[in-house]
C-alpha atoms as a PDB file:
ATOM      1  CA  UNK A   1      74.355  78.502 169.574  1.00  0.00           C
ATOM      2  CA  UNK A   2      73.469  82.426 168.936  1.00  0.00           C
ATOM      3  CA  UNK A   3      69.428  82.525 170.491  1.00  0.00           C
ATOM      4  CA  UNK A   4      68.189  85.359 171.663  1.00  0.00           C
ATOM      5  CA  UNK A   5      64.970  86.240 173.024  1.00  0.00           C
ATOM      6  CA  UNK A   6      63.516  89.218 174.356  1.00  0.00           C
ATOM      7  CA  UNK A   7      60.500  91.350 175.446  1.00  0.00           C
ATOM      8  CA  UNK A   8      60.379  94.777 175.710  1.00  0.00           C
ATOM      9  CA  UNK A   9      58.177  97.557 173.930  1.00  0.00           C
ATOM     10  CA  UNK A  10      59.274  99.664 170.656  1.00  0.00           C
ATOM     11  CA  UNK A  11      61.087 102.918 170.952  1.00  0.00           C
ATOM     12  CA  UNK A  12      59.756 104.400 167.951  1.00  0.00           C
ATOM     13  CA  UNK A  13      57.401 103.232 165.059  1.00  0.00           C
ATOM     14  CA  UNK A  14      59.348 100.849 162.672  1.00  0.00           C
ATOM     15  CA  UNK A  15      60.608 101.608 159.389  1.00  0.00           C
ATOM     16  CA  UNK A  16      59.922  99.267 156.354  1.00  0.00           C
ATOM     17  CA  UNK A  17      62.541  99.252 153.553  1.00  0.00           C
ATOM     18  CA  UNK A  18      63.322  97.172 150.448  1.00  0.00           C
ATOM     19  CA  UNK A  19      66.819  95.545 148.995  1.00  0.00           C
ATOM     20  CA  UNK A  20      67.698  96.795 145.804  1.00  0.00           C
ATOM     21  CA  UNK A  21      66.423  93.458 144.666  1.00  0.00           C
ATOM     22  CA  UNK A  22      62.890  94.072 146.286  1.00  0.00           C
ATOM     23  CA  UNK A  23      63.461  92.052 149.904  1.00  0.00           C
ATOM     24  CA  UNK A  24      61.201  93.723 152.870  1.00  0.00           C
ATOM     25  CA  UNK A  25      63.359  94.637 156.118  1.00  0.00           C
ATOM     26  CA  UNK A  26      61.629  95.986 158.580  1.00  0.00           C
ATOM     27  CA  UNK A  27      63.795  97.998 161.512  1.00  0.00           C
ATOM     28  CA  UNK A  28      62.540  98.846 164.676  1.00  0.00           C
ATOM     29  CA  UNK A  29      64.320  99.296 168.209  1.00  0.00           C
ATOM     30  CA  UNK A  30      63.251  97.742 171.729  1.00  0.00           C
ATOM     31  CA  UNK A  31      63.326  98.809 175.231  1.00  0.00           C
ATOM     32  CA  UNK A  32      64.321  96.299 177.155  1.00  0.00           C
ATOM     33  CA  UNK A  33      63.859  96.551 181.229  1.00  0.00           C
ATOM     34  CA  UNK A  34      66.538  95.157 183.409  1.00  0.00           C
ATOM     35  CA  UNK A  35      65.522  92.087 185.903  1.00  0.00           C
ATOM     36  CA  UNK A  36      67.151  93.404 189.014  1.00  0.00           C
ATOM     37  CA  UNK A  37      67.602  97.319 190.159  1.00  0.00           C
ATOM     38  CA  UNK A  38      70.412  99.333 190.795  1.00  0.00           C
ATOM     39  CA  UNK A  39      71.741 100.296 193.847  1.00  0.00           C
ATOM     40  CA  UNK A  40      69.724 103.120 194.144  1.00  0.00           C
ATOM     41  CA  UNK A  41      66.870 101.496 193.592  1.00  0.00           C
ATOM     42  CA  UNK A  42      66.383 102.411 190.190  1.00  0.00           C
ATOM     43  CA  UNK A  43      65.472 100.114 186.730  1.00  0.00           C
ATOM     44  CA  UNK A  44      68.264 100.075 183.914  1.00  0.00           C
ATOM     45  CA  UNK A  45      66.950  99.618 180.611  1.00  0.00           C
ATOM     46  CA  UNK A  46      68.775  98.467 177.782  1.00  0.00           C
ATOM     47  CA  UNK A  47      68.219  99.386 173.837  1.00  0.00           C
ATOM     48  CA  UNK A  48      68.073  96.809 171.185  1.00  0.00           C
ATOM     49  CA  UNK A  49      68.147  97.364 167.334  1.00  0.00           C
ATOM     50  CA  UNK A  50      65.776  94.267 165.697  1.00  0.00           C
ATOM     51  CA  UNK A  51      65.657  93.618 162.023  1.00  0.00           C
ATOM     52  CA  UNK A  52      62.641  91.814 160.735  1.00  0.00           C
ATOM     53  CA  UNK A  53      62.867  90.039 156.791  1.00  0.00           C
ATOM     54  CA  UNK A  54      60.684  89.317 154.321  1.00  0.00           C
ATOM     55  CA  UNK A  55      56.680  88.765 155.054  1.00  0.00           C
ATOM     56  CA  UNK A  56      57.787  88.647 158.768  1.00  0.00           C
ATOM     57  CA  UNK A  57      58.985  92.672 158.473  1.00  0.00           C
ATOM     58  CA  UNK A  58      56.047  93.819 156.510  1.00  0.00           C
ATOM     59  CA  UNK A  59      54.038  92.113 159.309  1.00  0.00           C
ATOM     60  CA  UNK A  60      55.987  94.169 161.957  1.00  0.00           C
ATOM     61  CA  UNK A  61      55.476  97.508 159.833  1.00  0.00           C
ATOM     62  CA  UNK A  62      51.950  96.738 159.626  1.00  0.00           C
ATOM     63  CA  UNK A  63      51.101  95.882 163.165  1.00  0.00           C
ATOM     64  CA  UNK A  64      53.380  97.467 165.065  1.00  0.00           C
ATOM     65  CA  UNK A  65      53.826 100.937 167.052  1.00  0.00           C
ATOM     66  CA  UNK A  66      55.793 103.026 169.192  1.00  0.00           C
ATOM     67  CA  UNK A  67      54.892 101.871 173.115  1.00  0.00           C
ATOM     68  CA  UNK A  68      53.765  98.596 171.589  1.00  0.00           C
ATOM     69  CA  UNK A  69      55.103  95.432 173.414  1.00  0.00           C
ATOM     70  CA  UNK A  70      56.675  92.502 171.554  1.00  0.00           C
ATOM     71  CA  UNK A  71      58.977  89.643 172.147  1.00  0.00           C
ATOM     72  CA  UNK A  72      61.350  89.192 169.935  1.00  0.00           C
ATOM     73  CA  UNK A  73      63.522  85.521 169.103  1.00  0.00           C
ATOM     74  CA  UNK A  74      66.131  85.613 167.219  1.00  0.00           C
ATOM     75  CA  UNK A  75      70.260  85.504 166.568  1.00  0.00           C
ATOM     76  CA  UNK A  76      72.707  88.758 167.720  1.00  0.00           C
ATOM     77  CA  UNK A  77      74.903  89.857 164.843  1.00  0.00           C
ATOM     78  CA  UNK A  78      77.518  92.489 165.193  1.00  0.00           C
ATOM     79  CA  UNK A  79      79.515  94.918 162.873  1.00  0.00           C
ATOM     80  CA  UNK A  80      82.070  96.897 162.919  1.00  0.00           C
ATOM     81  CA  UNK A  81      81.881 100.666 161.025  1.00  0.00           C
ATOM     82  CA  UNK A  82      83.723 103.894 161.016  1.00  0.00           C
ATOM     83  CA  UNK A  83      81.950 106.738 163.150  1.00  0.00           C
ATOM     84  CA  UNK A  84      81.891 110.298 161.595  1.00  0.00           C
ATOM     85  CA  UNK A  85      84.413 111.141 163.997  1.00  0.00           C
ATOM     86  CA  UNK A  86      86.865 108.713 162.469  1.00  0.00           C
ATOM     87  CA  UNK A  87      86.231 106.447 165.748  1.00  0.00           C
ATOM     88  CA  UNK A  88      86.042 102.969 165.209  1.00  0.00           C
ATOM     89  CA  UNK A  89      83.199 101.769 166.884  1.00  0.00           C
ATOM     90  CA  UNK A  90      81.041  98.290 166.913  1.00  0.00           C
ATOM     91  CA  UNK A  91      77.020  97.906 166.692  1.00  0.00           C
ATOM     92  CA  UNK A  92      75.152  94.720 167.550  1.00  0.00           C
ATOM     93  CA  UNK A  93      71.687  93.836 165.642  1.00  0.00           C
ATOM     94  CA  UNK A  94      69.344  91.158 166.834  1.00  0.00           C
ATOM     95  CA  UNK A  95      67.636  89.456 163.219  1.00  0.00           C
ATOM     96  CA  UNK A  96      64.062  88.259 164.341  1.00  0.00           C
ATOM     97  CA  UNK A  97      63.127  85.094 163.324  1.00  0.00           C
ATOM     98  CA  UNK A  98      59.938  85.360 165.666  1.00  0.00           C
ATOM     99  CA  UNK A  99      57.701  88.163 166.412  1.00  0.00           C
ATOM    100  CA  UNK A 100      55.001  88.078 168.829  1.00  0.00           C
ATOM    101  CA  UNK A 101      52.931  91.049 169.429  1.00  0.00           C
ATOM    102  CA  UNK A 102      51.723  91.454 172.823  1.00  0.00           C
ATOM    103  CA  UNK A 103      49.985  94.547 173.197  1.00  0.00           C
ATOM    104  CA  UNK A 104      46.546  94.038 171.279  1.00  0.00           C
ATOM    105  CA  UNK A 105      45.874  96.102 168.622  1.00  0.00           C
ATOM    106  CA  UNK A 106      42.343  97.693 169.353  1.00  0.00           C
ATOM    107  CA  UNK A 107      44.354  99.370 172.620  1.00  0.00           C
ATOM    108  CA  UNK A 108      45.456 102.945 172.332  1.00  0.00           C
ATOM    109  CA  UNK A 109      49.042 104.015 173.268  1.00  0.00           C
ATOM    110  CA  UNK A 110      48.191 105.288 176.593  1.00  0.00           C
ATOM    111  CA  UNK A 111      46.929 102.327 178.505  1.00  0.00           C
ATOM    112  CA  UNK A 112      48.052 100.675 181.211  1.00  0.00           C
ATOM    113  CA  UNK A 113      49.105  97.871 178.636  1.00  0.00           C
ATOM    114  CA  UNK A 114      51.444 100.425 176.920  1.00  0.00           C
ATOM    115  CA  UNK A 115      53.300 100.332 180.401  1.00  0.00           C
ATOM    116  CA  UNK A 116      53.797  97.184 180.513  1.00  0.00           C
ATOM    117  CA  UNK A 117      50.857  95.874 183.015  1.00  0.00           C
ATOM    118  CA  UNK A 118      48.352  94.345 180.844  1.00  0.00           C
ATOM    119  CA  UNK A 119      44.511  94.958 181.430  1.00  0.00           C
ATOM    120  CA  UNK A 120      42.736  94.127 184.096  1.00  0.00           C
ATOM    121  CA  UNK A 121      45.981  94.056 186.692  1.00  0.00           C
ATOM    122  CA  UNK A 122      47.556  96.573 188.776  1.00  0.00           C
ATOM    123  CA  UNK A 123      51.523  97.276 188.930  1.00  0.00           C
ATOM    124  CA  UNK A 124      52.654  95.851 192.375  1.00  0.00           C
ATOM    125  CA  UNK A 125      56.568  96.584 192.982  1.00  0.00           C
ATOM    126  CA  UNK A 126      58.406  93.175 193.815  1.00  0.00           C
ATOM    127  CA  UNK A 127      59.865  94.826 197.070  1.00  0.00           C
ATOM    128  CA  UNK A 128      56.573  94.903 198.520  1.00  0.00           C
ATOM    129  CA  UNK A 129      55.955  90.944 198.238  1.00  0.00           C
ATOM    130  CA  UNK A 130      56.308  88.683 201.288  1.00  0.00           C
ATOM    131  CA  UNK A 131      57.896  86.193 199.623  1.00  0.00           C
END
C-alpha cells in the first residue's frame, strides 16, 4: 500500500500548469513539522513536493497560498534524474488525491492561524504539560 498523509503549511504560492494535451497540475511544496524535538530541543521540519491533477489542482491554485495550512492524502512517487553537476541524484513527489484546506480563506497571512495555532487558542509547548 503507498498512503500518505500529511499536514503542514505551503512554502510558497503554487504554480498551475497544463500537459501539452491541456491536463491542470498544480505544484506546490509543504512544510512539514517533526513530532518529537531534537536533542537540543529544537523542531526539524521536513519539505515535501505535492502535485495536485486535474479540477483538484486548479482548486489548489485557486485557494491556496504561501503560509496556508493543508493536509494533504495521497501516494509517494520517486524519480531518478541527472543533476547539472552530472550527479545522479533521486527526488520523491507526493500526488494528492485529497486536499483539505485548513486555514480559512477570509484570514490574512499573518495570523496566529498562519502559525499553525488556529483562532481563538494560544500555543502551549508540550514540555510544559503535566501529563
Amino acid at each position: 500500500m503507498n498512503k500518505v498523509m500529511l499536514i503542514g503549511n505551503l512554502t510558497r504560492d503554487p504554480e498551475l500548469r497544463y500537459t501539452t494535451s491541456g491536463v491542470p497540475v498544480c505544484s506546490f511544496t509543504i512544510a512539514v513539522n517533526r513530532r518529537f524535538k531534537t536533542a537540543d530541543g529544537q523542531r526539524e521540519t521536513d519539505f515535501f513536493n505535492v502535485s495536485a491533477w486535474r479540477q483538484l489542482g486548479e482548486l489548489c491554485a485557486n485557494h491556496l497560498a504561501k503560509g496556508r495550512k493543508v493536509a494533504v492524502a495521497g501516494s509517494v512517487q520517486t524519480r531518478n534524474y541527472e543533476a547539472k553537476d552530472g550527479t545522479k541524484r533521486t527526488a520523491v513527489d507526493v500526488v494528492a488525491d485529497e486536499v483539505e484546506f485548513l486555514t480559512p480563506r477570509e484570514q490574512g497571512t499573518h495570523d496566529a492561524a498562519q502559525q499553525g495555532v488556529p483562532a481563538g487558542f494560544t500555543h502551549v509547548d508540550e514540555d510544559e504539560l503535566p501529563f
